[in-house]
Protein backbone atom coordinates (compact mmCIF):
# COMPACT_ATOMS: atom_id res chain seq x y z
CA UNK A 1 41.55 5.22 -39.44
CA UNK A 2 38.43 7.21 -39.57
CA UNK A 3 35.58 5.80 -37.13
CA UNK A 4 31.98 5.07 -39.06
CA UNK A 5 28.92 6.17 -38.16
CA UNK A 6 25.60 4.75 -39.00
CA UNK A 7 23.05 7.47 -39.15
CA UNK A 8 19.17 6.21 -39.49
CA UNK A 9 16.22 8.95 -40.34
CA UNK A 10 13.27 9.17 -42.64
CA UNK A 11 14.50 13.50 -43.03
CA UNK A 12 16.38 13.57 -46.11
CA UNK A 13 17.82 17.42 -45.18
CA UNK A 14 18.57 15.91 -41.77
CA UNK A 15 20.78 13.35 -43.04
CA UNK A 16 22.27 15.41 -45.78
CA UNK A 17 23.26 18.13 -43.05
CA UNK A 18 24.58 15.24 -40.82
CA UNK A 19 26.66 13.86 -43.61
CA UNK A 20 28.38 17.10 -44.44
CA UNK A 21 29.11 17.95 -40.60
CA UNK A 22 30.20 14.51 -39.90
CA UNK A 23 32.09 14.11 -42.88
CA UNK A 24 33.65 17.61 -42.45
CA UNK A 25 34.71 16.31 -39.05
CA UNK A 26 36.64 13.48 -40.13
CA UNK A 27 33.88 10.78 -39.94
CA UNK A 28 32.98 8.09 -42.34
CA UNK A 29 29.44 8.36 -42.72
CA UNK A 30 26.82 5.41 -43.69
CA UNK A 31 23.27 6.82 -44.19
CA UNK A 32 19.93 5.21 -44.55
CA UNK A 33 16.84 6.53 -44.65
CA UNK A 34 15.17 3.00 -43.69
CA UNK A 35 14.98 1.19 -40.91
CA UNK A 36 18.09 -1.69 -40.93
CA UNK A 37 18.32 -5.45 -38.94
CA UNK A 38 20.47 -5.40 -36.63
CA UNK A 39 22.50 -8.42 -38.69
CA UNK A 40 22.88 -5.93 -41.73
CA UNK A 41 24.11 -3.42 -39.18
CA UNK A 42 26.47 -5.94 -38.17
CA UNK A 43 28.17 -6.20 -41.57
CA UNK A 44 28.54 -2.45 -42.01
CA UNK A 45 30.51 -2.34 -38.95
CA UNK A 46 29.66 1.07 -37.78
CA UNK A 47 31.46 2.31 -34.48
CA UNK A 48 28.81 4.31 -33.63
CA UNK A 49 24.79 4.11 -34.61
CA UNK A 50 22.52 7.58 -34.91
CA UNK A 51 18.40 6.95 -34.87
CA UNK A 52 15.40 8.81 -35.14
CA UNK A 53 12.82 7.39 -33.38
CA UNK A 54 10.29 7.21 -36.02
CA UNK A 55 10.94 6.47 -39.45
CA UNK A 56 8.40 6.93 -41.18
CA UNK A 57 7.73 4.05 -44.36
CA UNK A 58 9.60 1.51 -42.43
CA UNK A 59 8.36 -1.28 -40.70
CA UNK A 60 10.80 -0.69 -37.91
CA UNK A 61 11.06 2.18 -35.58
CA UNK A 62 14.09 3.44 -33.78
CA UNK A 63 13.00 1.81 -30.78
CA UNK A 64 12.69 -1.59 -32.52
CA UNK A 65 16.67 -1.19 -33.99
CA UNK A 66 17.80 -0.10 -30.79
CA UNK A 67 16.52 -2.88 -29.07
CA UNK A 68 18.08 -5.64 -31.44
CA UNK A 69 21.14 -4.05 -31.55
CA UNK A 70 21.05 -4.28 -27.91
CA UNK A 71 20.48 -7.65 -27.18
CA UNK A 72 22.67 -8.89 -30.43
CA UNK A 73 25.84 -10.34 -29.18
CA UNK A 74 27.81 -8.82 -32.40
CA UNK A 75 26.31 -5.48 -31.70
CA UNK A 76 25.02 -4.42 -28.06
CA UNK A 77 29.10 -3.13 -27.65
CA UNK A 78 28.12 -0.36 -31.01
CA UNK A 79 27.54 2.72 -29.13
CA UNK A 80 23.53 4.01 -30.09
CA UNK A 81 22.71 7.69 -29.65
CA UNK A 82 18.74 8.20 -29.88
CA UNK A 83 17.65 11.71 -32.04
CA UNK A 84 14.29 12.84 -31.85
CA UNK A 85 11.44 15.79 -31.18
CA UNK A 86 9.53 13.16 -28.60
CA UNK A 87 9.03 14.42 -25.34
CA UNK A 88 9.51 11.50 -23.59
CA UNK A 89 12.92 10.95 -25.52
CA UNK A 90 15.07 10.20 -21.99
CA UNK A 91 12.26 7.31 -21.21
CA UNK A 92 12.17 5.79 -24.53
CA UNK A 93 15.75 5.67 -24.72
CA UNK A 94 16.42 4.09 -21.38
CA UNK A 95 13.38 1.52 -22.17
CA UNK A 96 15.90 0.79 -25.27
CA UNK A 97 19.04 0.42 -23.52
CA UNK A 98 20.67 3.22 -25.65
CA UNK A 99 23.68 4.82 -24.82
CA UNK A 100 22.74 8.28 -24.93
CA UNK A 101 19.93 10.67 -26.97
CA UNK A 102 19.53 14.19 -27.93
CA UNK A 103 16.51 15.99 -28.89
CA UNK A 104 15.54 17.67 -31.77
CA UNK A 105 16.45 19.94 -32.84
CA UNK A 106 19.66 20.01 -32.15
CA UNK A 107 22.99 21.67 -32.13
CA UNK A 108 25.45 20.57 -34.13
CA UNK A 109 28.37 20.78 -31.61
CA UNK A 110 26.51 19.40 -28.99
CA UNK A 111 25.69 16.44 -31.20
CA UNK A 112 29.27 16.49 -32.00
CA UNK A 113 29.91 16.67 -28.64
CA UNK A 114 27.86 13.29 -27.71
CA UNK A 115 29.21 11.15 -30.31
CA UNK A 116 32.95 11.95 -29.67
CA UNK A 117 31.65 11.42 -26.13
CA UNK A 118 30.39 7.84 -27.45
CA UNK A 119 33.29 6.90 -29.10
CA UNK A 120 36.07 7.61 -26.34
């Protein structure tokens, strides 16, 4: 059975590109371009979670969904890899309790290379 992942960015090419290399690599992929609760998460049953940072036009950023999904009982096991150009991107996700973060931009095999990471 193919694991799920939940990718979460405002960058329409980003998450087109992500769904193609994900889906290429034998993935299921869930995308949103808006920022989800942490109890809707909990219902798609992702095994792993992807977010930007910011998303712009949503009242939640990264941060926020990180941190709910964190302290949710159903969902702080769901692995949650932080993407994004901030500079401070190592602080913000330790502040967030994620499990790991890349910045962009990005390689593709080295994001490849954290999620299979994630999800061994």
């Amino acid at each position: 059975m193919a694991k799920t992942i939940l990718i979460i960015d405002d960058d329409e090419d980003i998450l087109e590109m992500l769904d193609i290399v994900f889906q290429d690599s034998g993935y299921e992929v869930i995308l949103s371009k808006v920022s989800l609760e942490a109890d809707f998460i909990t219902v798609l049953h992702p095994d792993i979670v992807l977010l930007d940072v910011r998303i712009v036009g949503s009242p939640k950023t990264g941060v926020d969904i990180c941190k709910e999904l964190k302290t949710n009982a159903h969902t702080k096991h769901v692995p949650v890899i932080l993407f994004s150009a901030e500079h401070d991107l190592h602080t913000i996700a330790a502040a967030c309790e994620a499990d790991s973060y890349i910045a962009k931009p990005f390689g593709i095999d080295n994001l490849l290379a954290h999620v299979r990471k994630q999800l061994s």
